[in-house]
Each structure stands twice: as structure tokens, then as C-alpha cells.
C-alpha atoms as a PDB file:
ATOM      1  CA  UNK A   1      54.537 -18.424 -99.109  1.00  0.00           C
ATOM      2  CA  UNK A   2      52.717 -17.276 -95.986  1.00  0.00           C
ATOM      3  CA  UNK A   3      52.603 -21.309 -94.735  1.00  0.00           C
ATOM      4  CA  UNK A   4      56.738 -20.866 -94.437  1.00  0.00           C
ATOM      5  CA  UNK A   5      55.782 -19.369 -90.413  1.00  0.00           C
ATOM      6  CA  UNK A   6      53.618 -21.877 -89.602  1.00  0.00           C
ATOM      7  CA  UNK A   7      55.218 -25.114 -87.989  1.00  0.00           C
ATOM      8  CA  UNK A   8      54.495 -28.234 -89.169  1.00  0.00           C
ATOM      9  CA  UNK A   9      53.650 -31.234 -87.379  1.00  0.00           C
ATOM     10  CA  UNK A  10      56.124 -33.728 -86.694  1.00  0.00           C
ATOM     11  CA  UNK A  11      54.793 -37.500 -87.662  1.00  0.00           C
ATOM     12  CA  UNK A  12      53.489 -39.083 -84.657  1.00  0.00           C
ATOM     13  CA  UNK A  13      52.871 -35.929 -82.468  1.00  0.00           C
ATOM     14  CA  UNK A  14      49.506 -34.972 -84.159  1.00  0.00           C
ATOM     15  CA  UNK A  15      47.353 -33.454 -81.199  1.00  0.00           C
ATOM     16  CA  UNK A  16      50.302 -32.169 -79.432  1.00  0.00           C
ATOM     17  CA  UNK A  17      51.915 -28.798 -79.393  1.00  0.00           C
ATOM     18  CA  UNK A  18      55.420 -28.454 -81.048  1.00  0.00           C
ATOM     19  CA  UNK A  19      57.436 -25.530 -79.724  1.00  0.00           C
ATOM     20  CA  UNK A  20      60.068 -24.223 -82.267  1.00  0.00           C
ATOM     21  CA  UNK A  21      63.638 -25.477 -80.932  1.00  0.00           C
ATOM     22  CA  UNK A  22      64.322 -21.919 -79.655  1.00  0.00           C
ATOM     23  CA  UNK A  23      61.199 -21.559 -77.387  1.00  0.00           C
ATOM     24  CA  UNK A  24      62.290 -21.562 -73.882  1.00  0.00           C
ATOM     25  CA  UNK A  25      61.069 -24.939 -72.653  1.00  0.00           C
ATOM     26  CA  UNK A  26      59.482 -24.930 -69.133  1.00  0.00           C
ATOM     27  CA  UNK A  27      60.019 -27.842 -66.571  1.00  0.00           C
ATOM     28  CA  UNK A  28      57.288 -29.999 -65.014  1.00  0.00           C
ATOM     29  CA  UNK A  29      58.470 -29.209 -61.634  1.00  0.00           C
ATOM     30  CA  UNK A  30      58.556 -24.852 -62.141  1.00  0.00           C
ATOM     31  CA  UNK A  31      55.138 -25.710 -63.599  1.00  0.00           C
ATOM     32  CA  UNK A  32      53.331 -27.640 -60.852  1.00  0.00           C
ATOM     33  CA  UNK A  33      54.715 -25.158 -58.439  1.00  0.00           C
ATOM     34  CA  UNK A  34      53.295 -22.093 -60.355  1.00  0.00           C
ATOM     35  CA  UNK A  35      50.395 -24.480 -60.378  1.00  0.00           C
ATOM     36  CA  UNK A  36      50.237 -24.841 -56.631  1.00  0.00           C
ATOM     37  CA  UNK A  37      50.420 -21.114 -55.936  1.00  0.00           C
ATOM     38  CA  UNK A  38      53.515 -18.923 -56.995  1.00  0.00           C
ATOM     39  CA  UNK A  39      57.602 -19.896 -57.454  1.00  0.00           C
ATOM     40  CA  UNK A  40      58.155 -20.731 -54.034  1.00  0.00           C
ATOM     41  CA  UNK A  41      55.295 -23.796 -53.851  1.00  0.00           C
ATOM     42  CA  UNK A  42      53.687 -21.627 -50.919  1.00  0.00           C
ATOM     43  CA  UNK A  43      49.928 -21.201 -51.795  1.00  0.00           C
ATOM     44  CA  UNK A  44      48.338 -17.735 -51.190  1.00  0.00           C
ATOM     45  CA  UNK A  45      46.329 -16.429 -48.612  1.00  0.00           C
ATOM     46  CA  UNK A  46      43.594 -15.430 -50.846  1.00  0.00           C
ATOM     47  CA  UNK A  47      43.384 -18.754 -52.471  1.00  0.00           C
ATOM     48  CA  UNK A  48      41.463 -20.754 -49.409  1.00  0.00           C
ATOM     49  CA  UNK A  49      43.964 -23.282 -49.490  1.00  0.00           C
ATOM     50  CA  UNK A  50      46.571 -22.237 -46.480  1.00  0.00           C
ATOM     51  CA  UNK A  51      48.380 -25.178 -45.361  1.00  0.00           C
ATOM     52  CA  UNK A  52      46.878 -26.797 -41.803  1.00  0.00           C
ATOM     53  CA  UNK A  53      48.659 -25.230 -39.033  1.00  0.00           C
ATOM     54  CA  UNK A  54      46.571 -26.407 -36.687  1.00  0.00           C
ATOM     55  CA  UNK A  55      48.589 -27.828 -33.685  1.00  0.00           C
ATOM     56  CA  UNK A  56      45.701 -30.337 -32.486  1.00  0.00           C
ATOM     57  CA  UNK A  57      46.155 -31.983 -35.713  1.00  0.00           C
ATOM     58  CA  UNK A  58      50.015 -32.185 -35.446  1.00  0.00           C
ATOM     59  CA  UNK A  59      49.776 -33.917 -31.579  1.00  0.00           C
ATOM     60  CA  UNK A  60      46.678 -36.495 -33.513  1.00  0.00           C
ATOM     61  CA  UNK A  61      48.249 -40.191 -33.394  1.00  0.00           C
ATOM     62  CA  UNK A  62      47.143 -42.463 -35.774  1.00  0.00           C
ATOM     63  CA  UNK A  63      45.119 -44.445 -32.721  1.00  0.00           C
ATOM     64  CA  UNK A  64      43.695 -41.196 -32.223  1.00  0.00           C
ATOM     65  CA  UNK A  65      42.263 -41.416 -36.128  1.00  0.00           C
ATOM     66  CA  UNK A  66      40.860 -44.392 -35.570  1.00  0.00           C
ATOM     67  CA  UNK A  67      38.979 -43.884 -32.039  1.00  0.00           C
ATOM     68  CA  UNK A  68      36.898 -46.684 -32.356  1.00  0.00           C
ATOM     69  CA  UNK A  69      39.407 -49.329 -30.933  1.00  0.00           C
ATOM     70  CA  UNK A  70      39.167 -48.361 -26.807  1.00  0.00           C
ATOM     71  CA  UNK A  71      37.920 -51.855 -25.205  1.00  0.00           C
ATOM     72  CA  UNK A  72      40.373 -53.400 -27.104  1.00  0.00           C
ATOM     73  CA  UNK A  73      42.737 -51.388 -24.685  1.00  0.00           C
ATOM     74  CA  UNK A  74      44.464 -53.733 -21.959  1.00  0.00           C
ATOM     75  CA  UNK A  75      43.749 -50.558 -19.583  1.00  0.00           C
ATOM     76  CA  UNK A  76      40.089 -51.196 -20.428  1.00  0.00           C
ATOM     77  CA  UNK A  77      39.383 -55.203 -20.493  1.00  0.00           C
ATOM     78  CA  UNK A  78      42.482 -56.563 -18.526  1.00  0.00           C
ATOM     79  CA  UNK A  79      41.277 -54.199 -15.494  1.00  0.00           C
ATOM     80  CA  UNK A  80      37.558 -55.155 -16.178  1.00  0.00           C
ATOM     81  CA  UNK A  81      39.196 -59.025 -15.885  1.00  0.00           C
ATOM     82  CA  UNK A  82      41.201 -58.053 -13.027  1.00  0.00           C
ATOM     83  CA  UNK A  83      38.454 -56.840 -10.925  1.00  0.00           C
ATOM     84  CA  UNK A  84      35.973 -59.670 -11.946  1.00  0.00           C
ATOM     85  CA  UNK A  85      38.565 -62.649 -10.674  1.00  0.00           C
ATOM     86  CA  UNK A  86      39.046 -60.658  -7.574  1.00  0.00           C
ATOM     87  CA  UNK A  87      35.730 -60.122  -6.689  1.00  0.00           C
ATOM     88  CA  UNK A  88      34.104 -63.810  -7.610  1.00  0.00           C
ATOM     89  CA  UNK A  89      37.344 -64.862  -5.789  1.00  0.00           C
ATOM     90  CA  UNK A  90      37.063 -63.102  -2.581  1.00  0.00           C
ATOM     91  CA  UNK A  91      32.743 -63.822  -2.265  1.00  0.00           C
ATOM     92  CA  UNK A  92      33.810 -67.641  -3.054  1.00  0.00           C
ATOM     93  CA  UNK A  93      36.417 -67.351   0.078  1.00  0.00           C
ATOM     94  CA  UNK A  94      34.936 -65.221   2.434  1.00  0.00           C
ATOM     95  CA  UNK A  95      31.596 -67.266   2.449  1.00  0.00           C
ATOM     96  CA  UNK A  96      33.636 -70.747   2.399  1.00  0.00           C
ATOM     97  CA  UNK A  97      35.570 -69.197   5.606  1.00  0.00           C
ATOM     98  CA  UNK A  98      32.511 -67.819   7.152  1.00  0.00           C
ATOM     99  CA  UNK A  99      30.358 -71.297   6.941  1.00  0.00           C
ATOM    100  CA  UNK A 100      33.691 -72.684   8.828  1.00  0.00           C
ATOM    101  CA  UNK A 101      35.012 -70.586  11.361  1.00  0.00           C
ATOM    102  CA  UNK A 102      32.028 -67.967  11.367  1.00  0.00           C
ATOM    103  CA  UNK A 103      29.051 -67.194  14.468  1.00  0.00           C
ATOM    104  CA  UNK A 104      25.988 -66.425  14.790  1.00  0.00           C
ATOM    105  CA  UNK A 105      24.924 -63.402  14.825  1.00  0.00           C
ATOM    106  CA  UNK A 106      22.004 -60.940  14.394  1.00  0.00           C
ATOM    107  CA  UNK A 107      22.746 -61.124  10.804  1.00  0.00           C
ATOM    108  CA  UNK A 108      24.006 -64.027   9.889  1.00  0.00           C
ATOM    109  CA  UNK A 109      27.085 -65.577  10.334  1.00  0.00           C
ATOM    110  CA  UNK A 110      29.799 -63.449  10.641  1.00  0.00           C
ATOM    111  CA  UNK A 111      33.899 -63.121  11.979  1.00  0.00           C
ATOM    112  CA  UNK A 112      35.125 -60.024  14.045  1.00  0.00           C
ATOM    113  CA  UNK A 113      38.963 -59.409  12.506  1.00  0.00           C
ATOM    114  CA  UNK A 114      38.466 -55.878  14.255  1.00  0.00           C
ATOM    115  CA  UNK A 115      35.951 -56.326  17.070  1.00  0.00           C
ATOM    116  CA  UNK A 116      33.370 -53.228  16.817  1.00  0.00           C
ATOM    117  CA  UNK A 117      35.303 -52.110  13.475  1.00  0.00           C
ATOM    118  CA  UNK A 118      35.269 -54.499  10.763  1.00  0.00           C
ATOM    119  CA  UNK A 119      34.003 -57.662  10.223  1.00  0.00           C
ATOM    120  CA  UNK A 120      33.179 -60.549   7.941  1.00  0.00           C
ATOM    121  CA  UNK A 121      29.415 -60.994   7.113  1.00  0.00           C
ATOM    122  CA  UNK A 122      27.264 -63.372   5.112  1.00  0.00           C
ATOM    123  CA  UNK A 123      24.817 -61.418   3.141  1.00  0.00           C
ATOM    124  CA  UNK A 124      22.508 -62.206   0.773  1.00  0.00           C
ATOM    125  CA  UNK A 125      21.540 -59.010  -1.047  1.00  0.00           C
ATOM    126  CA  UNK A 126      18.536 -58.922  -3.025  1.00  0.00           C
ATOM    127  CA  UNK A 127      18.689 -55.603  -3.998  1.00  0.00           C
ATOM    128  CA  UNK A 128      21.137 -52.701  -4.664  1.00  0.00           C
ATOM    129  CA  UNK A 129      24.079 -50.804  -3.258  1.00  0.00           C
ATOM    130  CA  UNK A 130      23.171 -50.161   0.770  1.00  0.00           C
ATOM    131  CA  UNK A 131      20.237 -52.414   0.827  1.00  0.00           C
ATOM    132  CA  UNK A 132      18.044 -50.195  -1.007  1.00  0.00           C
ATOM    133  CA  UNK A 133      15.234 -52.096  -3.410  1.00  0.00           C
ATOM    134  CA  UNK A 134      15.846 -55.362  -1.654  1.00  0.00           C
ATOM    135  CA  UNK A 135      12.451 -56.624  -3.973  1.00  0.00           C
ATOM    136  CA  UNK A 136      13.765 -55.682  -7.264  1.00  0.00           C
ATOM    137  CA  UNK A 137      16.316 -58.414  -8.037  1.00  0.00           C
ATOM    138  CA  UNK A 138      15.260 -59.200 -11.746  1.00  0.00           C
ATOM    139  CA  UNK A 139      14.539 -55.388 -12.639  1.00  0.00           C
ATOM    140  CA  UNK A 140      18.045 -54.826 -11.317  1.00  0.00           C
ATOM    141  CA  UNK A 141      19.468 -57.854 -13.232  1.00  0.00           C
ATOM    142  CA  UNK A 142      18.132 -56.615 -16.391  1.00  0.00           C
ATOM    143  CA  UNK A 143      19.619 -53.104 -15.875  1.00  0.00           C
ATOM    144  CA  UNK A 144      22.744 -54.329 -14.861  1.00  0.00           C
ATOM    145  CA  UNK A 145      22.643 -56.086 -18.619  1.00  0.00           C
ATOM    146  CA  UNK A 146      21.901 -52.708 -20.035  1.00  0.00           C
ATOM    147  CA  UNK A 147      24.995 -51.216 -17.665  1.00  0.00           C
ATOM    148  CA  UNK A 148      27.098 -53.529 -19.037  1.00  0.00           C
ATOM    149  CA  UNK A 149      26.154 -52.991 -22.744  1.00  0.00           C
ATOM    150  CA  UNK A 150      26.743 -49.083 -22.338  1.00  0.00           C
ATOM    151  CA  UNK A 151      29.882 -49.480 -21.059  1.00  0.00           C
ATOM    152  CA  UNK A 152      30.940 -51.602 -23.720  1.00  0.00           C
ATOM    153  CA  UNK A 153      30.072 -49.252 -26.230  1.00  0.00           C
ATOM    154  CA  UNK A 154      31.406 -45.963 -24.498  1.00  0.00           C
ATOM    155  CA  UNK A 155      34.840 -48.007 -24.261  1.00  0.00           C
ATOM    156  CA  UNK A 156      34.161 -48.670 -27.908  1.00  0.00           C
ATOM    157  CA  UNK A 157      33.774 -44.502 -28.585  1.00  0.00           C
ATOM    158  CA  UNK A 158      37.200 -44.133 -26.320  1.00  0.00           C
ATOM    159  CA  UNK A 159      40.107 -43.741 -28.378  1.00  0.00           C
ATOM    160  CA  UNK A 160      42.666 -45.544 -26.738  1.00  0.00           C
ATOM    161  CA  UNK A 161      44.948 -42.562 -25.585  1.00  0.00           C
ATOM    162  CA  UNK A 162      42.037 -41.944 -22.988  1.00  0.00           C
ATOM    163  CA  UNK A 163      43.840 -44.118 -20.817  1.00  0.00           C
ATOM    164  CA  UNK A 164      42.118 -42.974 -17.477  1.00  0.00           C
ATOM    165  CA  UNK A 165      39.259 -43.145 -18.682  1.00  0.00           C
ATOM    166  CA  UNK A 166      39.373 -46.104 -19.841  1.00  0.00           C
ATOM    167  CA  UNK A 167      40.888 -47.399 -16.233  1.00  0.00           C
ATOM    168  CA  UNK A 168      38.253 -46.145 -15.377  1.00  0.00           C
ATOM    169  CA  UNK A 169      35.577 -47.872 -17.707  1.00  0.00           C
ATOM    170  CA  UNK A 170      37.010 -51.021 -16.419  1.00  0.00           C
ATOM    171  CA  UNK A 171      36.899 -50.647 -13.062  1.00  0.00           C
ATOM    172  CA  UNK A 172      33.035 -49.686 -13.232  1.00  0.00           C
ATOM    173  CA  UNK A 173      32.915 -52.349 -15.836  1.00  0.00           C
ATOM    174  CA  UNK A 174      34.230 -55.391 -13.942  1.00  0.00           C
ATOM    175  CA  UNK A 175      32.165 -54.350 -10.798  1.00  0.00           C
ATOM    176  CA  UNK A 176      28.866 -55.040 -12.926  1.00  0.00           C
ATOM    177  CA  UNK A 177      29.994 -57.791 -14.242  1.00  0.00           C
ATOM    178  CA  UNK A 178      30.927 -59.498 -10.841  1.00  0.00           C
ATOM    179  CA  UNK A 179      27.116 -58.354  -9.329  1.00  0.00           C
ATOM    180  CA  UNK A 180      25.682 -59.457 -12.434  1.00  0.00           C
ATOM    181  CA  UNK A 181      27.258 -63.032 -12.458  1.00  0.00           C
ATOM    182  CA  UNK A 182      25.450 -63.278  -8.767  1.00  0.00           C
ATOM    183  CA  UNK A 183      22.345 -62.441 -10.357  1.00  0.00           C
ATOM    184  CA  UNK A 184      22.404 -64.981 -13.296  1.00  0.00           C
ATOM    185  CA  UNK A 185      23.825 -67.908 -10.751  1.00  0.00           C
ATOM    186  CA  UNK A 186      23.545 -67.564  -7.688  1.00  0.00           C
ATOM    187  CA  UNK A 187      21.343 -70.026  -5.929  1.00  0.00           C
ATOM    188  CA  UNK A 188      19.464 -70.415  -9.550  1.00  0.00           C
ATOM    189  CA  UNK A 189      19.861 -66.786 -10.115  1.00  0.00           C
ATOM    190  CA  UNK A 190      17.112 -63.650 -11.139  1.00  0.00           C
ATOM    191  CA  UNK A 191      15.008 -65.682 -12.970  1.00  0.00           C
ATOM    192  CA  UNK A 192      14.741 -68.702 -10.598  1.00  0.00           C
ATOM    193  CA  UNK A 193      13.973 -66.668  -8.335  1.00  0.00           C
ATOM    194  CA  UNK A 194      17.077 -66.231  -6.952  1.00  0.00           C
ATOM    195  CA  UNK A 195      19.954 -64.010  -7.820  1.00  0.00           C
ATOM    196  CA  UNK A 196      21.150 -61.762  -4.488  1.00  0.00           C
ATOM    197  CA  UNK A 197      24.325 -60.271  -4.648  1.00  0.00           C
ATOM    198  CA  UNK A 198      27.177 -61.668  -1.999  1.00  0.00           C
ATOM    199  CA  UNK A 199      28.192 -59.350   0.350  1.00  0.00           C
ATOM    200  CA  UNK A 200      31.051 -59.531   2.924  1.00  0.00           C
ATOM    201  CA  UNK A 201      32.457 -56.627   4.056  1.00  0.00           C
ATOM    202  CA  UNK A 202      31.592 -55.046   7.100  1.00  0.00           C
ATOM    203  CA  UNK A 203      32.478 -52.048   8.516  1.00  0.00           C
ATOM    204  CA  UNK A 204      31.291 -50.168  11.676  1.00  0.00           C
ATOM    205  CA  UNK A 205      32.588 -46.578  12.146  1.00  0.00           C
ATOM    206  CA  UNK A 206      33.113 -44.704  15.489  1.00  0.00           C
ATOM    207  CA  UNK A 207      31.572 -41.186  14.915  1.00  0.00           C
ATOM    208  CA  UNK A 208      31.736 -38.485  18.095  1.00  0.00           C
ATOM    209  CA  UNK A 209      28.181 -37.113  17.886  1.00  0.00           C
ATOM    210  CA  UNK A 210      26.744 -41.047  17.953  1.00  0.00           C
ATOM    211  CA  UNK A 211      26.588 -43.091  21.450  1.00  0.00           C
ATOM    212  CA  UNK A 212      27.315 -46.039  18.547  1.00  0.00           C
ATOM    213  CA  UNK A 213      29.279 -46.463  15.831  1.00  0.00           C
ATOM    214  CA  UNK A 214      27.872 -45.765  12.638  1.00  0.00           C
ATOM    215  CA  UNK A 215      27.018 -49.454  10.751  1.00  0.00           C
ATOM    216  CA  UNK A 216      27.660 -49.247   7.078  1.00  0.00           C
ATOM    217  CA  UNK A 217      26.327 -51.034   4.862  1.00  0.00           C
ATOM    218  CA  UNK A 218      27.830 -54.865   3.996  1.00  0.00           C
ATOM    219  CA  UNK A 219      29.200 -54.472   0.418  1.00  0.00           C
ATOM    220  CA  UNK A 220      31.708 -56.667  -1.311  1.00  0.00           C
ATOM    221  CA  UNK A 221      34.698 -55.767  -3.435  1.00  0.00           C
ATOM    222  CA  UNK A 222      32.790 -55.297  -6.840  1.00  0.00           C
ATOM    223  CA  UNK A 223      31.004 -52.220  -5.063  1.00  0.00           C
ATOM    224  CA  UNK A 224      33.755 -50.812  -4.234  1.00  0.00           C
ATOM    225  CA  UNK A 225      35.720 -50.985  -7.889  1.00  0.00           C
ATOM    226  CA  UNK A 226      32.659 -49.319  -8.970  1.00  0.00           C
ATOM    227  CA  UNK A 227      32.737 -46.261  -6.308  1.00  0.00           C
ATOM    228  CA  UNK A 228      36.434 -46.277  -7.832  1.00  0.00           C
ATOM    229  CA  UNK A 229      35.794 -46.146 -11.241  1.00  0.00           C
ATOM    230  CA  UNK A 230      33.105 -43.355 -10.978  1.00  0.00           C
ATOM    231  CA  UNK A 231      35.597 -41.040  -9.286  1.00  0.00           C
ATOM    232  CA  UNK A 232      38.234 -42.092 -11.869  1.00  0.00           C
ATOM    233  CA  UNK A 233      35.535 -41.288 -14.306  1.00  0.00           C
ATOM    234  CA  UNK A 234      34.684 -37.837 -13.176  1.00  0.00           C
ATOM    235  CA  UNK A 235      38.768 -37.124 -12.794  1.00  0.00           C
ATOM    236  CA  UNK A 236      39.146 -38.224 -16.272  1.00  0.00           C
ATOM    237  CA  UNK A 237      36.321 -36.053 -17.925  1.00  0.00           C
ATOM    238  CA  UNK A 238      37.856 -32.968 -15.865  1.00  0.00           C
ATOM    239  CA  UNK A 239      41.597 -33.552 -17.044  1.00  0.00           C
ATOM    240  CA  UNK A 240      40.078 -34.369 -20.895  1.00  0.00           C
ATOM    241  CA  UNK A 241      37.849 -30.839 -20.285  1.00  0.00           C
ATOM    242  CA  UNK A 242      40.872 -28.797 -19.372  1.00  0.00           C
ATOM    243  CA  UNK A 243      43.031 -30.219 -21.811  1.00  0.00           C
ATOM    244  CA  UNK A 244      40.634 -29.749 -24.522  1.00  0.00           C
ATOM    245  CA  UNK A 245      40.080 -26.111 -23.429  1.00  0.00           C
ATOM    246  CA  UNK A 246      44.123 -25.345 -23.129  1.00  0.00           C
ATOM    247  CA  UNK A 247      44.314 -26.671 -27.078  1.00  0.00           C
ATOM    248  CA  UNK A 248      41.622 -24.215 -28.191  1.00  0.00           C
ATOM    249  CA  UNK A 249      43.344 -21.306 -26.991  1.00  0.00           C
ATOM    250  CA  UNK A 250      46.129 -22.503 -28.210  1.00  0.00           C
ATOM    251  CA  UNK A 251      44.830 -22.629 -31.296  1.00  0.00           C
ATOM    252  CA  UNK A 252      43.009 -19.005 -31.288  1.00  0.00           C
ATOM    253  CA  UNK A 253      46.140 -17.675 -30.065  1.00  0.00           C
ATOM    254  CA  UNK A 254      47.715 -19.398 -32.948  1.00  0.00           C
ATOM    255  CA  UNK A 255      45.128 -18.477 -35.440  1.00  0.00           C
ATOM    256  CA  UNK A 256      45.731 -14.529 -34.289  1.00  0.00           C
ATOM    257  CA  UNK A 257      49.217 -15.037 -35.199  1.00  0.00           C
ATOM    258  CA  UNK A 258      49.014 -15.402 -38.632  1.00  0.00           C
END
């Protein structure tokens, strides 16, 4: 009969394909590597699927996946924190030792530690770094809100192996925030129409071409964390910029390997 070739179902395996018991059965795992691209599981070069070789992605840490977790760095907010207590503490002291045991001078009170190098003044700033604006206290207020915001949400874009930079971020960070807290309370602060920065510091500066020293400024300690963290800032971008630049050659090299 010409149905004795054909093979005939087995009960319960209708749909499926019956080999004849002397058909070489393949296994699953030969399969899905012939599947995947040849006997040895290594796909071809033809097929677009290469494996990822790239080193950048080997060095990747799973913080560095998730970049969106920077200000929760302690580099970040504990050095913002830092340089806030310091600051609020040092205009709280200075001005409390300077109504006691300061005199009267052209400026204000003030206390020679180094007479005709630095000294300890009373100022009332109303303006910005140096002096400069002295009318602008409530435009400056509001961009010092705006300051802070950015920074918050650069730290936020800063994956957290950006350590510098995030030092960095703070520093800048707890500066503004110690200027800005003048602003909002400081005899009734911005709005009240008052709001001027304390400032304390003051340094004179012996030059060779000036009869004088050179006077700069008064400042306080939350100018100075922000000089700090701008240079940090500009360090950090530089080493990020080189590194970045050292891991695409790497790469091209890598790539011209292959």
C-alpha cells in the first residue's frame, strides 16, 4: 500500500512532527547555537549583531546608568551643608565680636588682627561680590533663587562618580545659599527692604608700584567657597574633557583592531 511510508501520528501528538526512531535527533542547545550564529555560539560579522566590545561600556557602573542621583551625593549636599554652617556661623561671630571689642572707623566698626594687613569689618552689603550694584538687593535676591535652582538641577544631571564636580557644585552651592539666607532675613530681608549681605573679612595688600596697599574688597566666607567652587568647577570639566577624549581613542583604536 503506498500509505505503509508514511508515519502515522501518535495519539496525543497531533500538530507535532514525529521523527522515525532512527532520525538523528538534534539537541535544544546545538540548535539555539546554530540559531545564534554558527557551532561555536559566536555570531558573524556580516550578521550586524557583533557582541559590544566597547570598553566605555565595560568601565559603566551601575550609578553611572542611573545618572540622575548626583545631589543625593554626600560630596554634593554634605559640602553644600558644610559651607552654609560655616559661613552663617562665622557672620553671627564676627559681628557679635565686632559690636564688643570693635572701633570706629571710616567704615564701620572694625578690629586690626594684622594692623595694615587684615582686619575685621562690619559691612552691610547691599549689593554683589566687590561692592558692585550696591542698589540691586531684590534683583540679586531673586537671581540668587534662580542660582540656587540651577545648581540643584545640574547636581541632579551629575552622575555621582563626578565626584569633583560635584565638590565642586557644593561649594558654589552652599556659598548662595549662605548670601541668600542674608537676603531673605537679614534686618527684614529683600523684600522689607532690607536684605545686605554680611561681610567681614578684610584684607589690605602691600603692592610695590602703589605708595598704599591695595584695599580689597570686604567679603565673607560664602564668597570665598564660591571663588573655590568655580575653579573646582573649571578643573573638573577639564579632567572629565580629557578623560572623555582618552576613551574615544581608545575606542577607535579598538574599533581598528578588529
Amino acid at each position: 500500500m503506498k500509505a505503509e511510508g508514511r508515519l502515522r501520528p501518535r495519539s496525543g501528538a497531533v500538530g507535532r512532527r514525529v521523527f522515525p526512531p532512527s532520525a538523528p535527533r538534534l539537541s535544544v542547545s546545538w540548535k539555539s547555537r546554530e540559531r545564534r550564529g554558527g557551532p561555536g555560539g559566536k555570531l558573524p560579522a556580516s550578521s550586524g549583531m557583533q557582541e559590544n566590545r566597547d570598553p566605555s561600556a565595560l568601565e559603566r557602573t551601575p550609578a553611572d546608568r542611573c545618572p540622575r542621583r548626583g545631589w543625593k551625593h554626600p560630596l554634593f549636599f554634605g559640602t553644600a551643608l558644610l559651607i552654609l554652617a560655616s559661613d552663617l556661623g562665622t557672620k553671627a561671630m564676627a559681628f557679635e565680636f565686632l559690636e564688643e571689642h570693635g572701633i570706629r572707623g571710616l567704615g564701620g566698626l572694625e578690629y586690626r588682627v594684622w594692623p595694615g594687613v587684615f582686619h575685621l569689618a562690619r559691612v552691610e552689603n547691599y549689593g554683589t561680590i566687590w561692592g558692585l550694584f550696591q542698589d540691586g538687593t531684590l534683583p540679586l535676591t531673586i537671581l540668587r533663587i534662580l542660582m540656587v535652582a540651577a545648581l540643584m538641577g545640574f547636581a541632579w544631571k551629575s552622575p555621582p562618580s563626578a565626584k569633583l564636580r560635584l565638590t565642586a557644585l557644593g561649594f558654589v552651592l552652599g556659598g548662595a545659599l549662605g548670601n541668600l539666607y542674608d537676603n531673605l532675613f537679614w534686618n527684614g530681608g529683600a523684600f522689607q527692604g532690607g536684605g545686605a549681605v554680611r561681610d567681614f573679612l578684610d584684607f589690605y595688600i602691600p603692592l610695590p608700584w602703589r605708595d598704599q596697599a591695595y584695599h580689597y574688597p570686604t567679603f565673607n566666607l560664602a564668597d570665598s567657597s564660591i571663588l573655590v567652587g568655580a575653579v573646582l568647577l573649571f578643573l573638573a570639566f577639564s579632567r572629565e574633557e580629557r578623560r572623555d577624549r582618552h576613551r574615544k581613542k581608545s575606542e577607535v583604536l579598538g574599533g581598528g583592531g578588529r
